[in-house]
Protein backbone atom coordinates (compact mmCIF):
# COMPACT_ATOMS: atom_id res chain seq x y z
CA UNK A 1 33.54 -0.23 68.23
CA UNK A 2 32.74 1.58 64.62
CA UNK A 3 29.50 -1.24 64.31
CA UNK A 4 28.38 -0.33 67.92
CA UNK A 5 28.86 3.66 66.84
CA UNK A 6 26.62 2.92 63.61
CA UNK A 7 24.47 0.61 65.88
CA UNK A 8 23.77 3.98 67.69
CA UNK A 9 23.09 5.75 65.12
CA UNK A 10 20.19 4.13 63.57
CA UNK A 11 18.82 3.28 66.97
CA UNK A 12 19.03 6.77 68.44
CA UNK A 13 15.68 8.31 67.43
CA UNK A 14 13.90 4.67 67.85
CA UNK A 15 11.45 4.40 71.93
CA UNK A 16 13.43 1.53 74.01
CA UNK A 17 9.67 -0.03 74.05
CA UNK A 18 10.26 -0.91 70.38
CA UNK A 19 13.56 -1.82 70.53
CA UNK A 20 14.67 -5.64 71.52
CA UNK A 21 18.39 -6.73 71.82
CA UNK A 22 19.57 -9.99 70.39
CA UNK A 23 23.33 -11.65 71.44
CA UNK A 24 24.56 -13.58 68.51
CA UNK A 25 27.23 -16.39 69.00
CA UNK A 26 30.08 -13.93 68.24
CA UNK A 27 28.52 -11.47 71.00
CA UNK A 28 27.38 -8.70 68.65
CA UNK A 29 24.44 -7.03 69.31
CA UNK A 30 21.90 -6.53 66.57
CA UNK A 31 19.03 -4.14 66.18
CA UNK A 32 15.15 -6.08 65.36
CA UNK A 33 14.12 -3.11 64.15
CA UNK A 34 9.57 -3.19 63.48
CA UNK A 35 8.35 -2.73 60.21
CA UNK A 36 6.54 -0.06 61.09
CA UNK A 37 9.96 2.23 60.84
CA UNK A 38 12.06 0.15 58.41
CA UNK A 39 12.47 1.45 54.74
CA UNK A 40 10.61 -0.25 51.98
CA UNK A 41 12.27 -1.46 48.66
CA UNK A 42 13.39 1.73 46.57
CA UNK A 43 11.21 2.47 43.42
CA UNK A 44 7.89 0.08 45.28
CA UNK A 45 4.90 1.77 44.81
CA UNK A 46 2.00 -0.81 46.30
CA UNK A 47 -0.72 1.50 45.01
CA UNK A 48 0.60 1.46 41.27
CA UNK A 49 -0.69 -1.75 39.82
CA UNK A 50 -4.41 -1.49 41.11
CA UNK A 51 -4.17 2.34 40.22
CA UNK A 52 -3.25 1.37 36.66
CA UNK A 53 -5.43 -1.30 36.33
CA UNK A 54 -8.08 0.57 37.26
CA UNK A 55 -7.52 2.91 34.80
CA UNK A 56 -7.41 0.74 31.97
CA UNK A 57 -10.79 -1.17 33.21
CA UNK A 58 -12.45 2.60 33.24
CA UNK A 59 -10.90 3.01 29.39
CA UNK A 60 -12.46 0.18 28.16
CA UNK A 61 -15.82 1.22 29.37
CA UNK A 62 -15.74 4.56 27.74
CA UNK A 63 -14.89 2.82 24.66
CA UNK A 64 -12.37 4.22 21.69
CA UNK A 65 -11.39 7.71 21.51
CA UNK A 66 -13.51 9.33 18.59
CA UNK A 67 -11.37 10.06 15.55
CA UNK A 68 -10.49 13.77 15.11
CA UNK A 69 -9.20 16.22 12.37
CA UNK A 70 -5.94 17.08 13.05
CA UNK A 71 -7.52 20.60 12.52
CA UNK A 72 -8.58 20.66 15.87
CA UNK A 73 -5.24 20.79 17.95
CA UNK A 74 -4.18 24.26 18.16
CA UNK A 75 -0.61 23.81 16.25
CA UNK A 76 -2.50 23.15 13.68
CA UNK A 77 -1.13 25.43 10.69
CA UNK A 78 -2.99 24.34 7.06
CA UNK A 79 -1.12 27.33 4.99
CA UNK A 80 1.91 26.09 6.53
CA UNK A 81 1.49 21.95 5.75
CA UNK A 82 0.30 22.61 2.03
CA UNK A 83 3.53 24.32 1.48
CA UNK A 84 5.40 21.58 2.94
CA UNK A 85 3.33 18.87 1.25
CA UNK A 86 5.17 19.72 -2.18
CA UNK A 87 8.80 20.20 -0.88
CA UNK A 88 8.32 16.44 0.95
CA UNK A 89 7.48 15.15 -2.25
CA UNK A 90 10.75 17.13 -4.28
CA UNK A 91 7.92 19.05 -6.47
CA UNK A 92 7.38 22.74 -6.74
CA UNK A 93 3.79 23.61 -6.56
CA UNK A 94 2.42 27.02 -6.19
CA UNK A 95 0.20 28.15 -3.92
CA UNK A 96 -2.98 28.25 -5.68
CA UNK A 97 -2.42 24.71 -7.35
CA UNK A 98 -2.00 23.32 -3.85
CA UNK A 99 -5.40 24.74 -2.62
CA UNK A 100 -7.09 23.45 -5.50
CA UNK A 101 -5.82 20.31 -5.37
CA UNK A 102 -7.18 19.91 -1.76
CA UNK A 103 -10.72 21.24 -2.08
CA UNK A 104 -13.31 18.57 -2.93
CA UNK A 105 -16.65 19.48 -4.61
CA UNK A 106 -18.10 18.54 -1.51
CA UNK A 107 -16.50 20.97 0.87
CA UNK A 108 -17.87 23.84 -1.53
CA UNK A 109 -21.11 22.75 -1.25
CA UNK A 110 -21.49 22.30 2.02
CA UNK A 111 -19.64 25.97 2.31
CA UNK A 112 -22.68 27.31 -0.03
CA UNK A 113 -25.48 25.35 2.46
CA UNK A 114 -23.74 26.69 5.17
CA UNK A 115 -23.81 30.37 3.59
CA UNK A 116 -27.37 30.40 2.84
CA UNK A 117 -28.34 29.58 6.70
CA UNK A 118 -26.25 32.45 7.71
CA UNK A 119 -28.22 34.50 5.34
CA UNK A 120 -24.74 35.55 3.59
CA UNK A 121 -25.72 37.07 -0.16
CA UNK A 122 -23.36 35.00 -2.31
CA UNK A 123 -22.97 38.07 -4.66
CA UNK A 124 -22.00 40.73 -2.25
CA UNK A 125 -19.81 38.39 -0.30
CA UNK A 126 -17.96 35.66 -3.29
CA UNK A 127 -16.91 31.59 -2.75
CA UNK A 128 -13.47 32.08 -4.24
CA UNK A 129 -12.93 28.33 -3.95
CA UNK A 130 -12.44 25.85 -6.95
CA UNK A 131 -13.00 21.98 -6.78
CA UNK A 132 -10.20 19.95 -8.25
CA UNK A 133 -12.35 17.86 -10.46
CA UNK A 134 -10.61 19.68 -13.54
CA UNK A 135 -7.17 18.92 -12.48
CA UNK A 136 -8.41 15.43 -11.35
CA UNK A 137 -9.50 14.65 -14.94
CA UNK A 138 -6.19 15.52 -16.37
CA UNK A 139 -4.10 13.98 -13.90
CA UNK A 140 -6.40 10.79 -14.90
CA UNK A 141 -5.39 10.99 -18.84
CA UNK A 142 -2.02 11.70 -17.99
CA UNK A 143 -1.57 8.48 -15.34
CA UNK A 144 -3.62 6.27 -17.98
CA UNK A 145 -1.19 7.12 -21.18
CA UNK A 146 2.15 7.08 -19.14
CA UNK A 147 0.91 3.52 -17.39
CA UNK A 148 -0.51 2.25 -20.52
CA UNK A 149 2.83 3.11 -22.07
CA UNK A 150 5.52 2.17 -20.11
CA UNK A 151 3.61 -1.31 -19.90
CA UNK A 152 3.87 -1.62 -23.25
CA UNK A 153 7.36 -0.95 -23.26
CA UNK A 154 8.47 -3.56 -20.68
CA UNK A 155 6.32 -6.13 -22.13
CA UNK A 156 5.82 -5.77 -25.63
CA UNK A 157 5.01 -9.88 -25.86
CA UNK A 158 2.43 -9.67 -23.76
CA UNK A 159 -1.38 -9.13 -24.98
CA UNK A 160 -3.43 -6.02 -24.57
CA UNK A 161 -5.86 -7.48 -22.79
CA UNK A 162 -2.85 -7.75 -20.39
CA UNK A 163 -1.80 -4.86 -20.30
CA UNK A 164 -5.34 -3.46 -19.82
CA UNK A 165 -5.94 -5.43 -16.73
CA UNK A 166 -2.66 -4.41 -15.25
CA UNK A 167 -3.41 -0.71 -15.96
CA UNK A 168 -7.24 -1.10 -14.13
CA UNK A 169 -5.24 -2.63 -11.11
CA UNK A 170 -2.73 0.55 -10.82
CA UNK A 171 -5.69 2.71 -11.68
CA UNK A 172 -7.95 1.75 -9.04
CA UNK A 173 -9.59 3.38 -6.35
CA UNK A 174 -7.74 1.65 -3.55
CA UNK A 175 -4.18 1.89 -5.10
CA UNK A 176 -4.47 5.58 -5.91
CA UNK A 177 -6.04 6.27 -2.03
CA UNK A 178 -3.73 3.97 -0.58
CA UNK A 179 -0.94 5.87 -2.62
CA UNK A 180 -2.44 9.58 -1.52
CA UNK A 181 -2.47 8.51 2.14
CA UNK A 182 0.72 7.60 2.51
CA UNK A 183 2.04 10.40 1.25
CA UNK A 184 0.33 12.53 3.53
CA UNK A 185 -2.89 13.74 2.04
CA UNK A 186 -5.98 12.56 4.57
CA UNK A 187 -5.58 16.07 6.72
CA UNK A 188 -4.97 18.25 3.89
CA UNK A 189 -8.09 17.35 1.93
CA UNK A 190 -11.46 19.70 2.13
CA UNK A 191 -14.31 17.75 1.85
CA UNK A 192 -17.44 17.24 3.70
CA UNK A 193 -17.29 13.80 5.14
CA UNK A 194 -15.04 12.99 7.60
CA UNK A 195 -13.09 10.65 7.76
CA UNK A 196 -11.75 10.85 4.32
CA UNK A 197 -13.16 8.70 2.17
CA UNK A 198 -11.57 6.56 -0.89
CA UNK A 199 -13.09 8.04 -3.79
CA UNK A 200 -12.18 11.22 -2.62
CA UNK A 201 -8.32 10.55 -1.60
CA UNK A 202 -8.17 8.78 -4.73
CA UNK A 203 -9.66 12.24 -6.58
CA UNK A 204 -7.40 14.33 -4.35
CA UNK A 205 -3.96 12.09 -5.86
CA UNK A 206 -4.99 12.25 -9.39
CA UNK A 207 -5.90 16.11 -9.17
CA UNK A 208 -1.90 16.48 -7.70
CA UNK A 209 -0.73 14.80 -10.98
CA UNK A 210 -2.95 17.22 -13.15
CA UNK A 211 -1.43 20.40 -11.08
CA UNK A 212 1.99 18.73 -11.71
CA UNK A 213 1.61 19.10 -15.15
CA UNK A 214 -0.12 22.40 -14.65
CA UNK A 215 2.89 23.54 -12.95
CA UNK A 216 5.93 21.70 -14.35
CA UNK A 217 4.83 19.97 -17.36
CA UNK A 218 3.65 16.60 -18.48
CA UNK A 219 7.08 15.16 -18.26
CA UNK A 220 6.79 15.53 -14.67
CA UNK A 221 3.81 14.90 -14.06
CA UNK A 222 4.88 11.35 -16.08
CA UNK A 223 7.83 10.83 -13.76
CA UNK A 224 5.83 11.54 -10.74
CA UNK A 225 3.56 8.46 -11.64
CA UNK A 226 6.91 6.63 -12.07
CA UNK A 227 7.60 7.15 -8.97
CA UNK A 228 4.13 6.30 -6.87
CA UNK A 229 2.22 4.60 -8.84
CA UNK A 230 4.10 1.95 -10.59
CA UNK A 231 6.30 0.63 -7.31
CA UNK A 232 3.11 -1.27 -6.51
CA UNK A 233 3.89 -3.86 -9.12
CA UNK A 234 6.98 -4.55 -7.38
CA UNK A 235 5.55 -7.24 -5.08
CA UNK A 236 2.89 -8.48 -7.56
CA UNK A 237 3.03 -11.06 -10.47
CA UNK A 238 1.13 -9.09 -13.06
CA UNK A 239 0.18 -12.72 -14.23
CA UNK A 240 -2.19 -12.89 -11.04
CA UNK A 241 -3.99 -9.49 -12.25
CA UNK A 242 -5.11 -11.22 -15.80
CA UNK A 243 -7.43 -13.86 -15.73
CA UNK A 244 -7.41 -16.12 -18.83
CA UNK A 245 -10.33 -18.46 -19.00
CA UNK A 246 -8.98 -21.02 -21.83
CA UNK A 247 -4.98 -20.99 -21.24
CA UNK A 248 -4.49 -23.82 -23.61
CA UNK A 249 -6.67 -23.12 -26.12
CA UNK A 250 -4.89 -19.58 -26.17
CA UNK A 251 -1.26 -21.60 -25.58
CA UNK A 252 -2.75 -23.26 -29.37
CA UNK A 253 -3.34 -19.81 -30.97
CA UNK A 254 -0.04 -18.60 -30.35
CA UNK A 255 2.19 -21.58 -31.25
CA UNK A 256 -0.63 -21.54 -34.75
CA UNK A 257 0.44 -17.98 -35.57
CA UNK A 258 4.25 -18.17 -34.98
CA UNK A 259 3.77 -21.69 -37.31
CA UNK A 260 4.73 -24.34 -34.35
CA UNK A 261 3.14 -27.44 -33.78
CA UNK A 262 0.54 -27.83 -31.36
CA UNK A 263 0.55 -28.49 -27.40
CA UNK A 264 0.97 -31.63 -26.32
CA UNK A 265 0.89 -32.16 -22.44
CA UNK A 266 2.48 -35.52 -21.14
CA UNK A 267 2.77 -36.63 -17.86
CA UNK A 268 6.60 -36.31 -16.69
CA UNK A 269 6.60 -37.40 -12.97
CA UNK A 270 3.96 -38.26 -10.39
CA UNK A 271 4.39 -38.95 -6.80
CA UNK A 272 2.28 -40.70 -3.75
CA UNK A 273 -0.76 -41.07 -6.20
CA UNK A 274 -3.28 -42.95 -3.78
CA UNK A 275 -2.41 -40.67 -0.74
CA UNK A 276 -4.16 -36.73 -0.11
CA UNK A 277 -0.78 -35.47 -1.10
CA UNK A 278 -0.48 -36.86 -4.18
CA UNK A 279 1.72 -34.73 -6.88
CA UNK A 280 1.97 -34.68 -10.62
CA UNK A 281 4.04 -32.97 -13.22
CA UNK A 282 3.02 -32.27 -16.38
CA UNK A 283 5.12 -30.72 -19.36
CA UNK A 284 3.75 -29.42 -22.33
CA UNK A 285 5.94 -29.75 -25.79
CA UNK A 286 5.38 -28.28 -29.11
CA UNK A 287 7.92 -29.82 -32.35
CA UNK A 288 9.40 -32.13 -29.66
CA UNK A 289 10.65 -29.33 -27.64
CA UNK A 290 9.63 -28.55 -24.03
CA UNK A 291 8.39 -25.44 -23.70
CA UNK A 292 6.98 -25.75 -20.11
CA UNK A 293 6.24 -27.58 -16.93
CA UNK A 294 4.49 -27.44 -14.07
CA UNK A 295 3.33 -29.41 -10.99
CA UNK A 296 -0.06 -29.98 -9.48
CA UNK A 297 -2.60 -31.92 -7.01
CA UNK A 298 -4.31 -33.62 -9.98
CA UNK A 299 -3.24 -34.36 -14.14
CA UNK A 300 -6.01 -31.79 -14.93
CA UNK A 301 -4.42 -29.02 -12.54
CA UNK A 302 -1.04 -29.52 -13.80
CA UNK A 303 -2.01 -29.26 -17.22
CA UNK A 304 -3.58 -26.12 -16.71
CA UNK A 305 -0.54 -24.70 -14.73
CA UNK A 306 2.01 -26.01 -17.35
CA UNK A 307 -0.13 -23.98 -19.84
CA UNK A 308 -0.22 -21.09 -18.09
CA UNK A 309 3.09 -20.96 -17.38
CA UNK A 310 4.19 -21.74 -21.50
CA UNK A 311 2.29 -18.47 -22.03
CA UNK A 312 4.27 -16.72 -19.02
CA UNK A 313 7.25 -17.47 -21.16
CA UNK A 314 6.31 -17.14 -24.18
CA UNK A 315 5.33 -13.32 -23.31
CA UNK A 316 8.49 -13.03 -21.45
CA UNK A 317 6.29 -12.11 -17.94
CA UNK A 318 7.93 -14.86 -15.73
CA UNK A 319 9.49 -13.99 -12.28
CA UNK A 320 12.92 -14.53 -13.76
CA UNK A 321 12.33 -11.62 -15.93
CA UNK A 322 14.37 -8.31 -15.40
CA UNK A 323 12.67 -6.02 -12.99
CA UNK A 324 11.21 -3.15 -14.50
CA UNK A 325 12.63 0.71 -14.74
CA UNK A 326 11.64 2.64 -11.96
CA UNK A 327 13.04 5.84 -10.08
CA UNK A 328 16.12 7.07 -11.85
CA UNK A 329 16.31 4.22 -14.62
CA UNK A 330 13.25 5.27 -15.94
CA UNK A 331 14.76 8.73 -16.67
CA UNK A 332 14.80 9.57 -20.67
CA UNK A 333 12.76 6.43 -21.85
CA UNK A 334 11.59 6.74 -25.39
CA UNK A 335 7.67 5.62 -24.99
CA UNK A 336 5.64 5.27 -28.15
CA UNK A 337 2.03 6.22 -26.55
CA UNK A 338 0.28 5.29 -30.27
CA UNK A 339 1.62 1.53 -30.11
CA UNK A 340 -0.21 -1.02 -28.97
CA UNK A 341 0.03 -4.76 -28.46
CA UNK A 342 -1.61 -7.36 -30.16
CA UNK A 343 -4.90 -8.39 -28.87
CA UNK A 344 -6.29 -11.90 -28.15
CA UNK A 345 -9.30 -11.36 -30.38
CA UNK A 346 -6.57 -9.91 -33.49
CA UNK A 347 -4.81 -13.46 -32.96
CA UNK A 348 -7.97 -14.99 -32.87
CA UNK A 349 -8.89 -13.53 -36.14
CA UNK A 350 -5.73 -14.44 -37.98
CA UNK A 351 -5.80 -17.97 -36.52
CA UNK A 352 -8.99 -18.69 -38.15
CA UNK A 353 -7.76 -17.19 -41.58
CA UNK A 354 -4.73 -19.54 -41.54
CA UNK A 355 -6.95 -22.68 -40.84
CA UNK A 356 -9.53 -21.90 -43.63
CA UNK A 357 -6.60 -21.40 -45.72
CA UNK A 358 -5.34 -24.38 -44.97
């Protein structure tokens, strides 16, 4: 009786011309009801997937969105995201150091072009606007010394040449615009080209070290490059960013001047040596005393990787080494900025005094 009541119900407001009985085998009488008044599946939209489709055919045609400033969305507020630039990076800047830092040479210029169209009389009406090319110049003695440095100080056996070519790698355009972009510094820049290019982030970074030290001292400004420019050594073997031409003959200077016998590279192990994957290994002794090994696809390649890596350890600048200070571990280091290393052309010097003395 209830399932003939509810059979009524949804059958009420249906014409009898549309509606056809049907007697099962246990005598109930079902509803066929047309699909024309039946409810479709909930959340079914037919229209969805060619109306999205569609869409995404049309943004392919128009092509990528041009790139914007952020300047040009209204909650935009620049006085607003200098301020906050120095409190996101724990530094106290004042205001004028932060708008100098930010102003290229180029955005002045291209203010004073723009001025002179207007007709605008530069005395009546002054730029008060300063590049940061001073402040970029300090900030780029002050990176150099502290890098130069604290290299020095965490590998003192290594050669200046070394530590020379490590210092060029951290003081490179790419690492120091790679380094101001990620910490924000692409829509706070002035300049006339957009978008911002590399030499110019890189000038932008180096001017926020010089207003650093402007602002809170040189010791800051020191422990600021601590903290954004060395980390990208962290991933890097710092043997990879020197190139030595002559490892062995360099292996012999060494091993000369600390009055060892020479290299001698013998062949220690080889494996599948008529195949493509053939491997040898090759150690190098000096007074009958291993000092490295290394494999390689031929005797000539191993030779040249044992001898590179004898001079890994015999300047201590293996991958075993201890990592170097950074962040708070760096804090109250005793640098000597007047020492530096011994050279590859001092050691050459000597080495030829000791064999015409001999």
């Amino acid at each position: 009786m209830a399932s003939h009541r509810m059979f009524l119900f949804w059958t009420r407001n249906i014409s009898p011309s549309l509606l056809r009985l049907a007697t099962t085998k246990t005598q109930q009488i079902l509803p066929i009801i047309p699909s024309s008044v039946t409810i479709g599946c909930r959340s079914y939209n037919k229209a969805l997937y060619p109306y999205l489709s569609e869409l995404y055919r049309r943004r392919l045609k128009v092509g990528p969105e041009k790139e914007r400033h952020r300047s040009e969305w209204i909650n935009w507020n620049y006085d607003a995201e200098i301020y906050a630039f120095g409190k996101r990076l724990g530094e106290e800047f004042s205001e004028n150091t932060l708008r100098i830092i930010f102003t290229d040479k180029s955005y002045i210029e291209k203010d004073k072009a723009r001025r002179q169209e207007l007709g605008v009389d530069q005395d009546v009406v002054a730029l008060e606007l300063v590049d940061n090319g001073e402040m970029s110049a300090e900030g780029n003695l002050i990176a150099s010394r502290y890098i130069k440095a604290f290299l020095r100080f965490s590998y003192p056996a290594m050669f200046e040449e070394g530590i020379c070519a490590v210092h060029d790698f951290l003081m490179s355009e790419d690492i120091l615009a790679l380094t101001g972009l990620h910490i924000g510094m692409k829509d706070l820049i002035l300049t006339a080209e957009f978008p911002v290019l590399s030499p110019t982030m890189a000038t932008s970074f180096l001017a926020t070290i010089g207003g650093l030290a402007q602002d809170q001292g040189v010791r800051r400004a020191e422990r600021f490059v601590n903290h954004f420019i060395l980390p990208h050594l962290i991933d890097k073997d710092i043997n990879d960013l020197w190139q030595i031409d002559n490892p062995m003959g360099l292996l012999k200077s060494i091993l000369l001047q600390n009055k060892r016998g020479p290299p001698e590279p013998r062949l220690i192990h080889q494996s599948a040596s008529q195949t493509i994957m053939s491997l040898y290994w090759v150690a190098i002794y000096s007074d009958k005393e291993m000092i490295g090994k290394a494999p390689g696809e031929t005797v000539t390649i191993a030779e040249e990787m044992a001898s590179r890596e004898c001079l890994r350890q015999l300047m201590k600048t293996s991958l075993h080494q201890k990592p170097l200070l950074l962040g708070p571990a760096a804090e109250g280091l005793q640098l000597d900025y007047n020492r530096v290393n011994l050279s590859i052309q001092s050691l050459e010097q000597t080495t030829e005094k000791q064999k015409a003395l001999a």
